[in-house]
PDB file of N, CA and C in Angstrom:
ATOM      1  N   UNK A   1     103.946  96.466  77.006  1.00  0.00           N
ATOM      2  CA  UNK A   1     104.484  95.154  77.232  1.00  0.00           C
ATOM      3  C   UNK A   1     105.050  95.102  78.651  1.00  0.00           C
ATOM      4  N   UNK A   2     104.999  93.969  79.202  1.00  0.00           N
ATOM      5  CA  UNK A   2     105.548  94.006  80.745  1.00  0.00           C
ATOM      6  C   UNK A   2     106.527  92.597  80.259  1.00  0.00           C
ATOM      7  N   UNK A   3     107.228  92.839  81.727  1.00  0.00           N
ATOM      8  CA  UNK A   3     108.460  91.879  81.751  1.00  0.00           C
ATOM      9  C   UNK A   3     108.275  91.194  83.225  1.00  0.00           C
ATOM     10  N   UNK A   4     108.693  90.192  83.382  1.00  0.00           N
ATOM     11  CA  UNK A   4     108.767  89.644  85.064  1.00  0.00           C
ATOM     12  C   UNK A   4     110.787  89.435  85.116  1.00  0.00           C
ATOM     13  N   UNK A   5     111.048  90.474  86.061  1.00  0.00           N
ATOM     14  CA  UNK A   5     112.558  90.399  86.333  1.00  0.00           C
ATOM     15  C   UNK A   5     112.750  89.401  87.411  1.00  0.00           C
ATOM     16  N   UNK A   6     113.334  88.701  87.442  1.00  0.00           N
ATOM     17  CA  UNK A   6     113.899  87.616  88.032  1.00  0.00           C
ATOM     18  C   UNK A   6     115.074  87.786  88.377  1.00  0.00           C
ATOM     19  N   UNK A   7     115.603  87.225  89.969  1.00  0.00           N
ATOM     20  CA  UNK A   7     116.822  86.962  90.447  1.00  0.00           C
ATOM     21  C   UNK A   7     116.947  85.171  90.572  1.00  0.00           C
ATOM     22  N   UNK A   8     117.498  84.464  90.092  1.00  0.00           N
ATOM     23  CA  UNK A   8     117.420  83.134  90.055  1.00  0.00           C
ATOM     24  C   UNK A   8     116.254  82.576  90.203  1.00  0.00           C
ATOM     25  N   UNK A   9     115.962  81.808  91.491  1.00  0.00           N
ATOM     26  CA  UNK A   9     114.193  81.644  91.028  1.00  0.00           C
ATOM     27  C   UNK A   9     113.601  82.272  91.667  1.00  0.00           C
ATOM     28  N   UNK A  10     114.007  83.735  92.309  1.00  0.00           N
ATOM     29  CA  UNK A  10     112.869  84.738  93.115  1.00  0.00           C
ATOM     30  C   UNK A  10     112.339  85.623  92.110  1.00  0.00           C
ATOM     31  N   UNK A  11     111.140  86.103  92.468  1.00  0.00           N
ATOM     32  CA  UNK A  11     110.630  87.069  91.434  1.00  0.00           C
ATOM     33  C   UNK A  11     110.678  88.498  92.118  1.00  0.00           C
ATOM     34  N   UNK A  12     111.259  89.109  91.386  1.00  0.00           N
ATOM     35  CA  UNK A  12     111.858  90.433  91.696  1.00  0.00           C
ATOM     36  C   UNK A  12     110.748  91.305  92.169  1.00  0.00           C
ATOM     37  N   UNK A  13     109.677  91.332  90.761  1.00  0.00           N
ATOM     38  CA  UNK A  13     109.134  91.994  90.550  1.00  0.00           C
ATOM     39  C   UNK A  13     108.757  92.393  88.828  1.00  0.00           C
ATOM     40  N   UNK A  14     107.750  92.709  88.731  1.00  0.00           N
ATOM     41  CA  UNK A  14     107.202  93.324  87.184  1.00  0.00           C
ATOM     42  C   UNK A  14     107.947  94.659  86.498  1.00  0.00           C
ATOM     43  N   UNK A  15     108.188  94.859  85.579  1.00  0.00           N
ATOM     44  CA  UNK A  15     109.070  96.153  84.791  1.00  0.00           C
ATOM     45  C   UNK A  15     107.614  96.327  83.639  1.00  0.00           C
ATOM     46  N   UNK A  16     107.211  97.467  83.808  1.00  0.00           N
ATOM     47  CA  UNK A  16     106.047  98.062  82.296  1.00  0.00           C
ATOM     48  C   UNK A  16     106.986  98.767  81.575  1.00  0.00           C
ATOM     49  N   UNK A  17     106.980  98.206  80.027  1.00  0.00           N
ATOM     50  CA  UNK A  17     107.664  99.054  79.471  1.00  0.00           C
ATOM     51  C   UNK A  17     106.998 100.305  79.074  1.00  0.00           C
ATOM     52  N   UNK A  18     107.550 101.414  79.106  1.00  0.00           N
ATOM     53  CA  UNK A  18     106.782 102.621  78.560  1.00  0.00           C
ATOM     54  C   UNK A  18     107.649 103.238  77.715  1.00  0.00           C
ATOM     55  N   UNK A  19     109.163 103.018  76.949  1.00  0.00           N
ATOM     56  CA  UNK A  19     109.844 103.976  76.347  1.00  0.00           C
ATOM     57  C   UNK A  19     110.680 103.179  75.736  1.00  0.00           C
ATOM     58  N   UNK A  20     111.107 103.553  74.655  1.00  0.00           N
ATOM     59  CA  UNK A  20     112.543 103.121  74.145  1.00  0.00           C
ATOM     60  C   UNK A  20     113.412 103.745  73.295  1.00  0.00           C
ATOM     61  N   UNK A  21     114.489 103.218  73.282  1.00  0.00           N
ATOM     62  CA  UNK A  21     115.611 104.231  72.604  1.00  0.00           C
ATOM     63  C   UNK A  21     116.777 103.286  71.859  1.00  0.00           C
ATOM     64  N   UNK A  22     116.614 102.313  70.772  1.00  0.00           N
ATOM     65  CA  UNK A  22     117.065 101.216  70.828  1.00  0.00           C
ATOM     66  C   UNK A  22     119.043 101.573  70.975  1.00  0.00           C
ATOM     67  N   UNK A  23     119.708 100.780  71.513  1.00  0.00           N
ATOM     68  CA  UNK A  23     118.881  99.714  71.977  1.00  0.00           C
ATOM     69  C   UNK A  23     118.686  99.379  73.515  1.00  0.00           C
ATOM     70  N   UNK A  24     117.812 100.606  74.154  1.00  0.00           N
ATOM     71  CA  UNK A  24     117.349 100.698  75.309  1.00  0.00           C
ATOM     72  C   UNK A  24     116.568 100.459  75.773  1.00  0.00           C
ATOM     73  N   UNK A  25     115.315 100.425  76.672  1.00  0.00           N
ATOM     74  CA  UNK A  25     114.318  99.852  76.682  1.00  0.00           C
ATOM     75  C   UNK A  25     114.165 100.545  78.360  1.00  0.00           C
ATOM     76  N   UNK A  26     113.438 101.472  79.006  1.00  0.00           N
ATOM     77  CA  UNK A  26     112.644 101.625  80.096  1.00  0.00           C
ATOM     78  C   UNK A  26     111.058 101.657  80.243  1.00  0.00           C
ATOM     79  N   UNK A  27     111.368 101.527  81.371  1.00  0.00           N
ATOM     80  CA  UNK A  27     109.533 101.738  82.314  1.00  0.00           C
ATOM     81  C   UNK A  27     109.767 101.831  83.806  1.00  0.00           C
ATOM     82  N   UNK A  28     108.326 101.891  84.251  1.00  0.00           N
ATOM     83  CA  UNK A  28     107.771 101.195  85.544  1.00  0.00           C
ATOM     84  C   UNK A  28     108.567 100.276  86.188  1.00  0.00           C
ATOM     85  N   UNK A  29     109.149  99.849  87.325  1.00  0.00           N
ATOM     86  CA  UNK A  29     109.136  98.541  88.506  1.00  0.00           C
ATOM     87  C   UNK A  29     108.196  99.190  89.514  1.00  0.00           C
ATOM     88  N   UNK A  30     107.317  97.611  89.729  1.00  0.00           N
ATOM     89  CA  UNK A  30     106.612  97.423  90.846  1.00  0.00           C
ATOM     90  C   UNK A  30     107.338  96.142  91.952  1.00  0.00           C
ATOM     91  N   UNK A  31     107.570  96.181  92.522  1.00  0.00           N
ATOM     92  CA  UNK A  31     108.327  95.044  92.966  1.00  0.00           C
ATOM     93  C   UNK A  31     107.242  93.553  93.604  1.00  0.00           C
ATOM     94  N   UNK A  32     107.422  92.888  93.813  1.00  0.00           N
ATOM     95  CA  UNK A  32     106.940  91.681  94.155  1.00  0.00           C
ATOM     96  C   UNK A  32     106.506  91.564  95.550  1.00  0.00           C
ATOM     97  N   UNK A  33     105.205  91.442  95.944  1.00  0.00           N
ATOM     98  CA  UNK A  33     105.077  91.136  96.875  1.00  0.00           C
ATOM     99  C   UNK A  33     105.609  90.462  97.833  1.00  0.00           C
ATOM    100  N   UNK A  34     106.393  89.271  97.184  1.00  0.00           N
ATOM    101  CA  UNK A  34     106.767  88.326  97.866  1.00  0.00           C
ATOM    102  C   UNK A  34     108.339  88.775  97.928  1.00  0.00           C
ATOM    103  N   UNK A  35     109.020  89.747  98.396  1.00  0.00           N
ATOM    104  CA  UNK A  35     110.213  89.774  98.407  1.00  0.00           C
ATOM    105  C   UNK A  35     110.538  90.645  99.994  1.00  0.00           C
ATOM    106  N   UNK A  36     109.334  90.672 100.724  1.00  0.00           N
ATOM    107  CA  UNK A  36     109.371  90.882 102.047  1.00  0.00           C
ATOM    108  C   UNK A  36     110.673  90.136 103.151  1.00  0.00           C
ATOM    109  N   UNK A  37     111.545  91.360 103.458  1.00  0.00           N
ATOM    110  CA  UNK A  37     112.594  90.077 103.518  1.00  0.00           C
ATOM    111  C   UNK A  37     113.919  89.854 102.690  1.00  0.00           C
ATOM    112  N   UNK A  38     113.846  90.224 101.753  1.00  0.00           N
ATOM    113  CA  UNK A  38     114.796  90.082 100.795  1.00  0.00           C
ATOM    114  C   UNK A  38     115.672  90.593 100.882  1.00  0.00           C
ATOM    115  N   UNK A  39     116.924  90.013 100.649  1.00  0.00           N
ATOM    116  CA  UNK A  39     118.014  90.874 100.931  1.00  0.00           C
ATOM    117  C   UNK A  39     118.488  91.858  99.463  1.00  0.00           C
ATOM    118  N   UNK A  40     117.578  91.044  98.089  1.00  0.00           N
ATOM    119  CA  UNK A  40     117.440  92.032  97.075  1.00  0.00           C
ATOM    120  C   UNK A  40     116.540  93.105  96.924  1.00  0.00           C
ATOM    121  N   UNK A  41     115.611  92.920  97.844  1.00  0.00           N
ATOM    122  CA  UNK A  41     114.662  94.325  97.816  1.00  0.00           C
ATOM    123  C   UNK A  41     115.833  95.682  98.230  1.00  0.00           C
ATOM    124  N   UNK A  42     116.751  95.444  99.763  1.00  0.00           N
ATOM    125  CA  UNK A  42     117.592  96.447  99.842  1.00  0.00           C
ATOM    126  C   UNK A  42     118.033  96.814  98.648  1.00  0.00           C
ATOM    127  N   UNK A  43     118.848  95.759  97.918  1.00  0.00           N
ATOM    128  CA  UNK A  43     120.047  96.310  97.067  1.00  0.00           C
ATOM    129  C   UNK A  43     118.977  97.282  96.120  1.00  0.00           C
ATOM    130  N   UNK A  44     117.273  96.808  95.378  1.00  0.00           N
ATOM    131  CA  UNK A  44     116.793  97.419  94.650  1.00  0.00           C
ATOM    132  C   UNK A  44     116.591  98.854  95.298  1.00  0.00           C
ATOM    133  N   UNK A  45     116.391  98.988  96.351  1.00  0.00           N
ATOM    134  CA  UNK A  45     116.078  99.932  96.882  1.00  0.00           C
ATOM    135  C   UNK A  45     117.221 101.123  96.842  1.00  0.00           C
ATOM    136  N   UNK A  46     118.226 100.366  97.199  1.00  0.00           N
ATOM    137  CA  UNK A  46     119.332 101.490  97.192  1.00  0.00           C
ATOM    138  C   UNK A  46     119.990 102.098  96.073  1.00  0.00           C
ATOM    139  N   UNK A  47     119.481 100.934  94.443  1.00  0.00           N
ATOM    140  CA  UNK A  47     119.639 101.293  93.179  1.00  0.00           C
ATOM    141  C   UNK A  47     119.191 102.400  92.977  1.00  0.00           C
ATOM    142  N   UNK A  48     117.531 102.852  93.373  1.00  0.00           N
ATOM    143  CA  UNK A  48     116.395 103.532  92.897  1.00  0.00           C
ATOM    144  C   UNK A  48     117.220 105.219  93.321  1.00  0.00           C
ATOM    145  N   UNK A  49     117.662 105.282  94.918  1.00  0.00           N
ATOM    146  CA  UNK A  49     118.332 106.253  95.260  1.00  0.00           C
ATOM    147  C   UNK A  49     119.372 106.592  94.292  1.00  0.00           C
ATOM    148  N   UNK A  50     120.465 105.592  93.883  1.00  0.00           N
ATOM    149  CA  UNK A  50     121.718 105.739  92.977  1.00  0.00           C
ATOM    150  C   UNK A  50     121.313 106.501  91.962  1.00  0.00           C
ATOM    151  N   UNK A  51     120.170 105.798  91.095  1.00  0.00           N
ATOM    152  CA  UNK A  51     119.860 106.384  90.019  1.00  0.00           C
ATOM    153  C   UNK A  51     119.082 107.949  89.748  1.00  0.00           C
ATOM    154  N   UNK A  52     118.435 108.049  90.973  1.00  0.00           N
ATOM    155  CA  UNK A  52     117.951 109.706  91.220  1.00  0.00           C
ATOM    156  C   UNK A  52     119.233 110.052  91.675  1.00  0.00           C
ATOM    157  N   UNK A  53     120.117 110.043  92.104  1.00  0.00           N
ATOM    158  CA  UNK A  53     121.388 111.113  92.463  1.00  0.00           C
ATOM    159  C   UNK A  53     122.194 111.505  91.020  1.00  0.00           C
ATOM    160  N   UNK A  54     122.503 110.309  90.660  1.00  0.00           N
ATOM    161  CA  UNK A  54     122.704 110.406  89.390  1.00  0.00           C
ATOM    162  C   UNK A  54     122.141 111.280  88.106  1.00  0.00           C
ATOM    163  N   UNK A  55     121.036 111.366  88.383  1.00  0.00           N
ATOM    164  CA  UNK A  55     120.040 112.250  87.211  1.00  0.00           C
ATOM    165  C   UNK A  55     120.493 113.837  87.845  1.00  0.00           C
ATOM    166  N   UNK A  56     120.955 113.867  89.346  1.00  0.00           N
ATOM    167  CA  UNK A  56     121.168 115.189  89.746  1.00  0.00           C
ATOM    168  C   UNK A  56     122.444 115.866  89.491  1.00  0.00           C
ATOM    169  N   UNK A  57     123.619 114.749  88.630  1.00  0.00           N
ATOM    170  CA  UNK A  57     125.018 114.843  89.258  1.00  0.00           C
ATOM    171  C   UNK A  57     125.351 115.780  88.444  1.00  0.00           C
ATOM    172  N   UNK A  58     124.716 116.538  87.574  1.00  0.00           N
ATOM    173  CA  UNK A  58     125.091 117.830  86.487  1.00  0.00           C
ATOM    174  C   UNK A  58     124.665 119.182  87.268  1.00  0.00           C
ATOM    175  N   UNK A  59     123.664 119.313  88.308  1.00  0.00           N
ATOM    176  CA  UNK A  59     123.009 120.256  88.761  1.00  0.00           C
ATOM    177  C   UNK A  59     124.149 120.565  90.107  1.00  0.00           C
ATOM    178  N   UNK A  60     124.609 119.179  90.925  1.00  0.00           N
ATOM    179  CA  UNK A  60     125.313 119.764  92.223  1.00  0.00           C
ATOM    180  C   UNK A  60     126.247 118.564  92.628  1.00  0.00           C
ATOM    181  N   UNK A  61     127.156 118.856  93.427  1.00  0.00           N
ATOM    182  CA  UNK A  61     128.237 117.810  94.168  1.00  0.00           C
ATOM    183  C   UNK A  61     127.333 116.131  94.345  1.00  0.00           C
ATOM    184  N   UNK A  62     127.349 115.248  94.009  1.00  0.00           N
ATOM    185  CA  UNK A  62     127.003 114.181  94.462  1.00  0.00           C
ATOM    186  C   UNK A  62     128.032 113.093  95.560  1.00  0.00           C
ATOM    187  N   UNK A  63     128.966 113.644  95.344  1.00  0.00           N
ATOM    188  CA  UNK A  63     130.060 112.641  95.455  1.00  0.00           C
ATOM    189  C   UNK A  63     130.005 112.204  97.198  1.00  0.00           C
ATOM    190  N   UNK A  64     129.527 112.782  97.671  1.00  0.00           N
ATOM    191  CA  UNK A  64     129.299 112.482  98.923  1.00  0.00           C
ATOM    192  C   UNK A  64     128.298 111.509  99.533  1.00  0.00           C
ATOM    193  N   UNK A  65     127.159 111.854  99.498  1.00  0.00           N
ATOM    194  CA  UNK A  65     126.384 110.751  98.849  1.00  0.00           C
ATOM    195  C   UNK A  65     126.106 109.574  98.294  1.00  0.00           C
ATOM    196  N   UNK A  66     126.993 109.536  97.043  1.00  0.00           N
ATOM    197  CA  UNK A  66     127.034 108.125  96.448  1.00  0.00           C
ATOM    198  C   UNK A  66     128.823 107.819  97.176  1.00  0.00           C
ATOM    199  N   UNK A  67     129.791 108.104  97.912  1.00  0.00           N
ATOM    200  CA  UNK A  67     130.377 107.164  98.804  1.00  0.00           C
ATOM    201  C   UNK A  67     129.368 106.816  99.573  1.00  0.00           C
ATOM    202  N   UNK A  68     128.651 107.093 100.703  1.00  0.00           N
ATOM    203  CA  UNK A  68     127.804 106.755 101.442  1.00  0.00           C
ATOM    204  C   UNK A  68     126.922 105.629 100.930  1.00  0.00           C
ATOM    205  N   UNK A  69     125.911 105.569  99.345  1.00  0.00           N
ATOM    206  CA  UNK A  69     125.787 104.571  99.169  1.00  0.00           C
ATOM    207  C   UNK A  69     126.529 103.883  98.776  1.00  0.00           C
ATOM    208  N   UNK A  70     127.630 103.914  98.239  1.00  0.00           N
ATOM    209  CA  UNK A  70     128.054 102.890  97.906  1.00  0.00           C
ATOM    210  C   UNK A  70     128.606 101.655  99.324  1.00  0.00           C
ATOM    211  N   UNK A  71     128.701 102.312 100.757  1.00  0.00           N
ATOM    212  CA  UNK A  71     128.975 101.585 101.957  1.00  0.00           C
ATOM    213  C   UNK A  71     127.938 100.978 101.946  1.00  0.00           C
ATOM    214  N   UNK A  72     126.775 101.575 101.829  1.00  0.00           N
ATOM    215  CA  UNK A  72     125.294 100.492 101.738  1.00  0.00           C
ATOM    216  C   UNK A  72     125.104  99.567 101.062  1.00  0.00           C
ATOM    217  N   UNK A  73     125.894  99.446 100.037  1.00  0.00           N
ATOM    218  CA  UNK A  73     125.725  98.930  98.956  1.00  0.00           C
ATOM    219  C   UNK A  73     126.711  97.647  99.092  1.00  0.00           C
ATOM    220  N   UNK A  74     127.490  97.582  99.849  1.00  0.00           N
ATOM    221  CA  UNK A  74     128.441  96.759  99.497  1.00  0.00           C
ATOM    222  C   UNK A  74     128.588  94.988 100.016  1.00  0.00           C
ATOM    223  N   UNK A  75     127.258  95.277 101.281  1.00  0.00           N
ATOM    224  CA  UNK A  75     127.030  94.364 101.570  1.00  0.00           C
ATOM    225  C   UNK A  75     125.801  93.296 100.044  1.00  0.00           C
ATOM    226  N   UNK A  76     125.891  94.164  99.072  1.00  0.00           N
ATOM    227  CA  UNK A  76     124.857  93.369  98.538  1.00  0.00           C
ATOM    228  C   UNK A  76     125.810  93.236  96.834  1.00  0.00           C
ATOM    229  N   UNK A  77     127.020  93.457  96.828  1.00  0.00           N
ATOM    230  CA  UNK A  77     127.451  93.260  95.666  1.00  0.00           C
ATOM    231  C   UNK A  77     127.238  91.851  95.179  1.00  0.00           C
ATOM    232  N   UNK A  78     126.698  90.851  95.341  1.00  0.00           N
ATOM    233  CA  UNK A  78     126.384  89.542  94.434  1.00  0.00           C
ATOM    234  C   UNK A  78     125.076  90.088  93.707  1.00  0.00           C
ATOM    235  N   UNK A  79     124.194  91.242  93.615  1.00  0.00           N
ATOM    236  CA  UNK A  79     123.601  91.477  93.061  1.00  0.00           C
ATOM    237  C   UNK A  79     123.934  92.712  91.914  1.00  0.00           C
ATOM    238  N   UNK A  80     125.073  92.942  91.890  1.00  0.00           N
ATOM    239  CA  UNK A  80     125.478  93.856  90.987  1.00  0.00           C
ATOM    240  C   UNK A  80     125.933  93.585  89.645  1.00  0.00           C
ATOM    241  N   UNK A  81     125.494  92.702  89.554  1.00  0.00           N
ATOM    242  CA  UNK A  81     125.267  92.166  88.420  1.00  0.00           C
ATOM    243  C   UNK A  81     124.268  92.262  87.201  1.00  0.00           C
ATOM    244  N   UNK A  82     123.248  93.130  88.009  1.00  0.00           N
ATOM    245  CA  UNK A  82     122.052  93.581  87.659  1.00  0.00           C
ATOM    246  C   UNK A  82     123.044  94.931  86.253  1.00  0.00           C
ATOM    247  N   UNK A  83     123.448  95.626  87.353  1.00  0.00           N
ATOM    248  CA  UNK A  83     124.571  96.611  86.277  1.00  0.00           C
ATOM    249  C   UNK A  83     124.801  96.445  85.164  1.00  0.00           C
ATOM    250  N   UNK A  84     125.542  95.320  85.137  1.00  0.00           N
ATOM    251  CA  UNK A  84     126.537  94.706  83.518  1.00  0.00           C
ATOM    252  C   UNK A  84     125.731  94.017  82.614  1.00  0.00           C
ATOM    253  N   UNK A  85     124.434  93.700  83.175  1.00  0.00           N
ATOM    254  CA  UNK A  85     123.325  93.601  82.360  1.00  0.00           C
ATOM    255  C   UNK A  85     122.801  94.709  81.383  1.00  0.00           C
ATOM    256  N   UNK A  86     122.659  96.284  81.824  1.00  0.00           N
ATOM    257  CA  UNK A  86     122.097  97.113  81.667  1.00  0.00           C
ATOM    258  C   UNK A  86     121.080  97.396  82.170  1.00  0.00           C
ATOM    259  N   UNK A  87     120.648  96.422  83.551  1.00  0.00           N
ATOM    260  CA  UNK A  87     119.560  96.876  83.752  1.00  0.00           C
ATOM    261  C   UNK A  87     119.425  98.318  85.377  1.00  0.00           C
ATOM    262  N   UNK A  88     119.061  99.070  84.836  1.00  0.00           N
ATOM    263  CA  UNK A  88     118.874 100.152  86.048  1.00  0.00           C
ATOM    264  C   UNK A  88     117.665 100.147  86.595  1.00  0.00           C
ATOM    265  N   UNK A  89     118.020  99.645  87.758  1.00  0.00           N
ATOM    266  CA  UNK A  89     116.345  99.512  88.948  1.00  0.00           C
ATOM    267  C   UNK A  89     116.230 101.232  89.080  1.00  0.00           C
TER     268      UNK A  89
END
């Protein structure tokens, strides 16, 4: 099953689902062509990093790192909203 994720009326991009864990639900993002430009492609972009550091944060120190993104990040907090959704880019 695929999904089209949406930021108001931009299209984010496509999500394939491939897994679930109720009541969870992952896959795939491909992002949207049309988001060349976007000031949400950054924020997705800098999610994708968050979430691989994160998968590492049992193996070694992260904390350095995610301050750093999070300075990147801060110019794009109207999209962090994505978060409290549950959804992890």
């Amino acid at each position: 099953m695929n999904y089209t994720l949406k930021y108001k009326d931009i299209e984010v991009g496509k999500i394939k689902r491939e897994s679930e864990d109720f009541p969870n639900l992952w896959g795939s993002f491909t992002r949207s062509e049309s988001l060349a430009g976007e000031a949400i492609l950054k924020f997705i972009e800098l999610s994708i990093q968050e979430s691989s550091l994160i998968k590492e944060e049992h193996l070694r120190d992260i904390s350095k790192e995610m301050d750093v993104l999070g300075m990147q990040m801060e110019p794009y907090n109207v999209f962090h909203r994505f978060r409290g959704m549950g959804i992890n880019i």
